[in-house]
N, C-alpha and C. Protein backbone atom coordinates (compact mmCIF):
# COMPACT_ATOMS: atom_id res chain seq x y z
N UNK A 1 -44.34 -41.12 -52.66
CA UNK A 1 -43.59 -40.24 -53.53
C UNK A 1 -44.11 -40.30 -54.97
N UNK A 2 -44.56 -41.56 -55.36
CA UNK A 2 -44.71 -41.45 -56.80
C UNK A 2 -46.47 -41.11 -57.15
N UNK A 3 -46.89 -41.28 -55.53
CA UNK A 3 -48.70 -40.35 -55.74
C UNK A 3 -48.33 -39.02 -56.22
N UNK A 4 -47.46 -38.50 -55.10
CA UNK A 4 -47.32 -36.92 -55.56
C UNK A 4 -47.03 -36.69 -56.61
N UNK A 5 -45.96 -37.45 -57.34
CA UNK A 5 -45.77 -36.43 -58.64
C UNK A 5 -47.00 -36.92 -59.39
N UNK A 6 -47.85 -37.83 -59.17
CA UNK A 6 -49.15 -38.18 -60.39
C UNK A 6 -49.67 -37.38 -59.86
N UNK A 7 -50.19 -36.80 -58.78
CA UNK A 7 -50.96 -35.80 -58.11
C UNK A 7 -50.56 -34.48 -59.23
N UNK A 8 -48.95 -34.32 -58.56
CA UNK A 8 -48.53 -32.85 -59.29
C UNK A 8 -48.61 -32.76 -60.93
N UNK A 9 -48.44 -34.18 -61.57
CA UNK A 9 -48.36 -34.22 -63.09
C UNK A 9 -50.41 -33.84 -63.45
N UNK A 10 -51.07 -34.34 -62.90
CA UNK A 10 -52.38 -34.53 -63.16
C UNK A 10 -52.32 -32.94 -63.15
N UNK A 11 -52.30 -31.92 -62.05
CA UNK A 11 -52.62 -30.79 -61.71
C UNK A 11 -51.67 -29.93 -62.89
N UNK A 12 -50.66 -30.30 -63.28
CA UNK A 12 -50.23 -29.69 -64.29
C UNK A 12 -51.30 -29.23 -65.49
N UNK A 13 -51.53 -31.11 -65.59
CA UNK A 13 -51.88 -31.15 -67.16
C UNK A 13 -53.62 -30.29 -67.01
N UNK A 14 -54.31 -30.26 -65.98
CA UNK A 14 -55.41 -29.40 -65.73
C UNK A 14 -55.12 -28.16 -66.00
N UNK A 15 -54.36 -27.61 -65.74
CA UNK A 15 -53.89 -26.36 -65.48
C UNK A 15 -53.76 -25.79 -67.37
N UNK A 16 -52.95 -26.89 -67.78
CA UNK A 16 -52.40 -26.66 -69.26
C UNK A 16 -53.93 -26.91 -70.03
N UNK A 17 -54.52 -27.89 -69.82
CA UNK A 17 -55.92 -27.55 -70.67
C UNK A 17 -56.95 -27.05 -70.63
N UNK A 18 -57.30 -26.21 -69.73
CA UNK A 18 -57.32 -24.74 -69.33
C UNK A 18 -57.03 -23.68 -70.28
N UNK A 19 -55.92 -23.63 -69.97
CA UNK A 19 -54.98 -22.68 -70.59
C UNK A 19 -55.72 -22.59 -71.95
N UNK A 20 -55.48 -23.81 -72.69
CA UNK A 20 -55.78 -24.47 -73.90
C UNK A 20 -57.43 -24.03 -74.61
N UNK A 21 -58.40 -24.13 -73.19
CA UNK A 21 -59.53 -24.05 -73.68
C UNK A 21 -59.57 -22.52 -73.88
N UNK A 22 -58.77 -21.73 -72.79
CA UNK A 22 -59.01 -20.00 -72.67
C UNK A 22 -58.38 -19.81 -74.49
N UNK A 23 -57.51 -20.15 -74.78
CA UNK A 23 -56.76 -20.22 -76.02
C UNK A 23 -58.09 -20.74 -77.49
N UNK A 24 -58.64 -21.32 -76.85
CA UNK A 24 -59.82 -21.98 -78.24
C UNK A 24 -60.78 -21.30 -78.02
N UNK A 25 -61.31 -20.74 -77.01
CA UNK A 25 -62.67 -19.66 -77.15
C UNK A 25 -61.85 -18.14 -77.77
N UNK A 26 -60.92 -17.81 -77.20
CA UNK A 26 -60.62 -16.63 -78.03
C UNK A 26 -60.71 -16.62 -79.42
N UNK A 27 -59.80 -17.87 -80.28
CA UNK A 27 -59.94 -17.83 -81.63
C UNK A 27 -61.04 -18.12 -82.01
N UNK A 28 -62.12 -18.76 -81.37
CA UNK A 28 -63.17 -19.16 -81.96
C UNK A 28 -64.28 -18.59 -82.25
N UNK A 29 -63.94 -17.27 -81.06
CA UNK A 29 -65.32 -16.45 -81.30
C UNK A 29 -64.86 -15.55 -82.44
N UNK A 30 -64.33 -15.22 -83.02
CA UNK A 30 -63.80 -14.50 -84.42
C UNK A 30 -64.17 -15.42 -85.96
N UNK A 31 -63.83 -16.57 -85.32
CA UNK A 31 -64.04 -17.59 -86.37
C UNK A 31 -65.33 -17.77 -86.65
N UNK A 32 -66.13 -18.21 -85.24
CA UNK A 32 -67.49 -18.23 -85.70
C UNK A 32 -68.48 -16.76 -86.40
N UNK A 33 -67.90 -15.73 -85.45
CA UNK A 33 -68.44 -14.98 -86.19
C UNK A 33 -68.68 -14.76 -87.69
N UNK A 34 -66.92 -15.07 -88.29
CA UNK A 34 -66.82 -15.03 -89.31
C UNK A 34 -67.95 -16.19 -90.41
N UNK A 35 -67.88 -17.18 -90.17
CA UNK A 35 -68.54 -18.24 -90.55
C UNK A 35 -69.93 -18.04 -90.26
N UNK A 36 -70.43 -17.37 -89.64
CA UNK A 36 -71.99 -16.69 -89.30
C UNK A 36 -72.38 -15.24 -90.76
N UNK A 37 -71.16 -14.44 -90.59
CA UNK A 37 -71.46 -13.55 -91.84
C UNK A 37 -71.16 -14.56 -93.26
N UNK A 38 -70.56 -15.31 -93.07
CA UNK A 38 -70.58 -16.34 -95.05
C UNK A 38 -71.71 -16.65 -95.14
N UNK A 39 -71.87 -17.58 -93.77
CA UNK A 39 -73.75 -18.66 -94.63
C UNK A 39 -75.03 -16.46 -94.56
N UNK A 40 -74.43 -15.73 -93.74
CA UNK A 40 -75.63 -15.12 -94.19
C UNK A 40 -75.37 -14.17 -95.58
N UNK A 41 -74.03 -14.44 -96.14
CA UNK A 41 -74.03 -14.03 -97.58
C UNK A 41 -74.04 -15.05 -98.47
N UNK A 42 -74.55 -15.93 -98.24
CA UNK A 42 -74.90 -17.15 -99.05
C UNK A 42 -75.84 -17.59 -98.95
N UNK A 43 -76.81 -16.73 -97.88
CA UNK A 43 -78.06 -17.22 -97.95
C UNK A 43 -78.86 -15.57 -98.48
N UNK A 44 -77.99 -14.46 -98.30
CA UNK A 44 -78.54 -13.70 -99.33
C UNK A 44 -78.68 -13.77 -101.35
N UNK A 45 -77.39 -14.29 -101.16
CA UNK A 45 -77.65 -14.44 -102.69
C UNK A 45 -78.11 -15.65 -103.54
N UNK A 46 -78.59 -16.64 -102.67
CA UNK A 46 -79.72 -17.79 -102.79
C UNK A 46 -80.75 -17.30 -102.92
N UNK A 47 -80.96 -16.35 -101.92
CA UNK A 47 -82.42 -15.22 -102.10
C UNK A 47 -82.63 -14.64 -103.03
N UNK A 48 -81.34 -14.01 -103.69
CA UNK A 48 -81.34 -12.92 -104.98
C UNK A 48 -81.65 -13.65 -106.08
N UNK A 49 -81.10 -14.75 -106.12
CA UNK A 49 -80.60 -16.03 -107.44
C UNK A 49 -82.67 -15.83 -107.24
N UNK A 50 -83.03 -16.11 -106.45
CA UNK A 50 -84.56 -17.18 -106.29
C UNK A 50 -85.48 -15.74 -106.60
N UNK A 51 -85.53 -14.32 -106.35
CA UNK A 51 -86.30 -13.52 -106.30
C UNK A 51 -85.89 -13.31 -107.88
N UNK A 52 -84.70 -12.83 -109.07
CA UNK A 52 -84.73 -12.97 -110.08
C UNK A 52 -85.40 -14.27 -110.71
N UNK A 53 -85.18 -15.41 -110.44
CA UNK A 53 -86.22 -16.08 -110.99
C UNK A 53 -87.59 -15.95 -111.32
N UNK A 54 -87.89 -15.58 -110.32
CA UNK A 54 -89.37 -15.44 -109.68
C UNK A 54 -89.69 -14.09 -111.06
N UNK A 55 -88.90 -12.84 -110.71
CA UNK A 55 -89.10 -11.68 -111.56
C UNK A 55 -89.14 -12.02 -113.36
N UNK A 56 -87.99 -12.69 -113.43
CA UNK A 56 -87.72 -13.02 -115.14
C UNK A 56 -89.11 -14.03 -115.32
N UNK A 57 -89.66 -14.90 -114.43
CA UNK A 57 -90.81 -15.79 -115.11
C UNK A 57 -91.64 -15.27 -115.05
N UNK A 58 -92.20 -14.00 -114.15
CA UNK A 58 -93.42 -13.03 -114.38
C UNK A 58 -93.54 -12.05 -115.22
N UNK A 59 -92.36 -11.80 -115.56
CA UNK A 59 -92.10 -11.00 -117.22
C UNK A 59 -92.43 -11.74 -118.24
N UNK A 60 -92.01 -12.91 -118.53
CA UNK A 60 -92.26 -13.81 -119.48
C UNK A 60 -93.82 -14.00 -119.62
N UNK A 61 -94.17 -14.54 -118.33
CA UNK A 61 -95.73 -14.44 -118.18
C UNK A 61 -96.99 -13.51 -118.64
N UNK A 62 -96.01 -12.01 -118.40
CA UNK A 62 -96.58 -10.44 -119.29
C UNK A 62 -96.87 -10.28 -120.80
N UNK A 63 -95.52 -10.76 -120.94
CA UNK A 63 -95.00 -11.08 -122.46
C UNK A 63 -96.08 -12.20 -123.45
N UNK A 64 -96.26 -12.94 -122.31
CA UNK A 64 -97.03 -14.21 -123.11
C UNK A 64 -98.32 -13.97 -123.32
N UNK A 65 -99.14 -13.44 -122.06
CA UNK A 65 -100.19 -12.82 -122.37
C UNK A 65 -100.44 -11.68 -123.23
N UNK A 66 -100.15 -11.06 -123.44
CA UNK A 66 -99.87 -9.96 -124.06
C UNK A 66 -99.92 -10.08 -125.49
N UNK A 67 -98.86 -11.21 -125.80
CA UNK A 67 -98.83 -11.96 -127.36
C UNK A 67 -100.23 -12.77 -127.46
N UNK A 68 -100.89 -13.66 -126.82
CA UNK A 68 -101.61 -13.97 -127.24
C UNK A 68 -102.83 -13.24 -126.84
N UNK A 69 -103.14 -11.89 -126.54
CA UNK A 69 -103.83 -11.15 -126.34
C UNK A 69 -104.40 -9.89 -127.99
N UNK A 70 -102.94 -9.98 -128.75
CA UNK A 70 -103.13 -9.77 -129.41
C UNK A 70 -103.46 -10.57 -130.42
N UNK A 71 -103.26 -11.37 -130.52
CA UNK A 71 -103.41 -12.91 -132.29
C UNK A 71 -105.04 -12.82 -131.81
N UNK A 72 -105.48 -12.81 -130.36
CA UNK A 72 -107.07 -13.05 -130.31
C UNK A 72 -108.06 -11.99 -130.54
N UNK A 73 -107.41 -10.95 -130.15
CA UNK A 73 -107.68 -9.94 -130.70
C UNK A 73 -108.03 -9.35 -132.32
């Protein structure tokens, strides 16, 4: 008598975490998605931050030559 109900309690609690896991892939695939579009807008504007760099020090670079293009001149 007391196999069965560990039998029937075990088969419960299978049953319930189950349930549980069907319950954590639903929310999760929304979640991850979500968390997939942040890092790729945070890895766009790491990009932006790094390509203005890049632009403002090759201006400077224009600028510099340029100035001392003329004094040698």
């Amino acid at each position: 008598m007391i196999c069965g109900n560990a039998i029937t309690t075990t088969g419960t609690l299978y049953i319930a975490i189950d349930q549980v896991k069907g319950h954590r892939l639903t929310l999760a695939t929304p979640t991850s998605l979500l968390e997939i579009a942040v890092n790729n807008l945070d890895s766009t504007a790491v990009n932006s931050y790094a390509s203005r760099g890049r632009i403002l020090g090759a201006d400077y670079d224009i600028k510099t030559t340029e100035l001392i293009s003329t004094r040698v001149i």
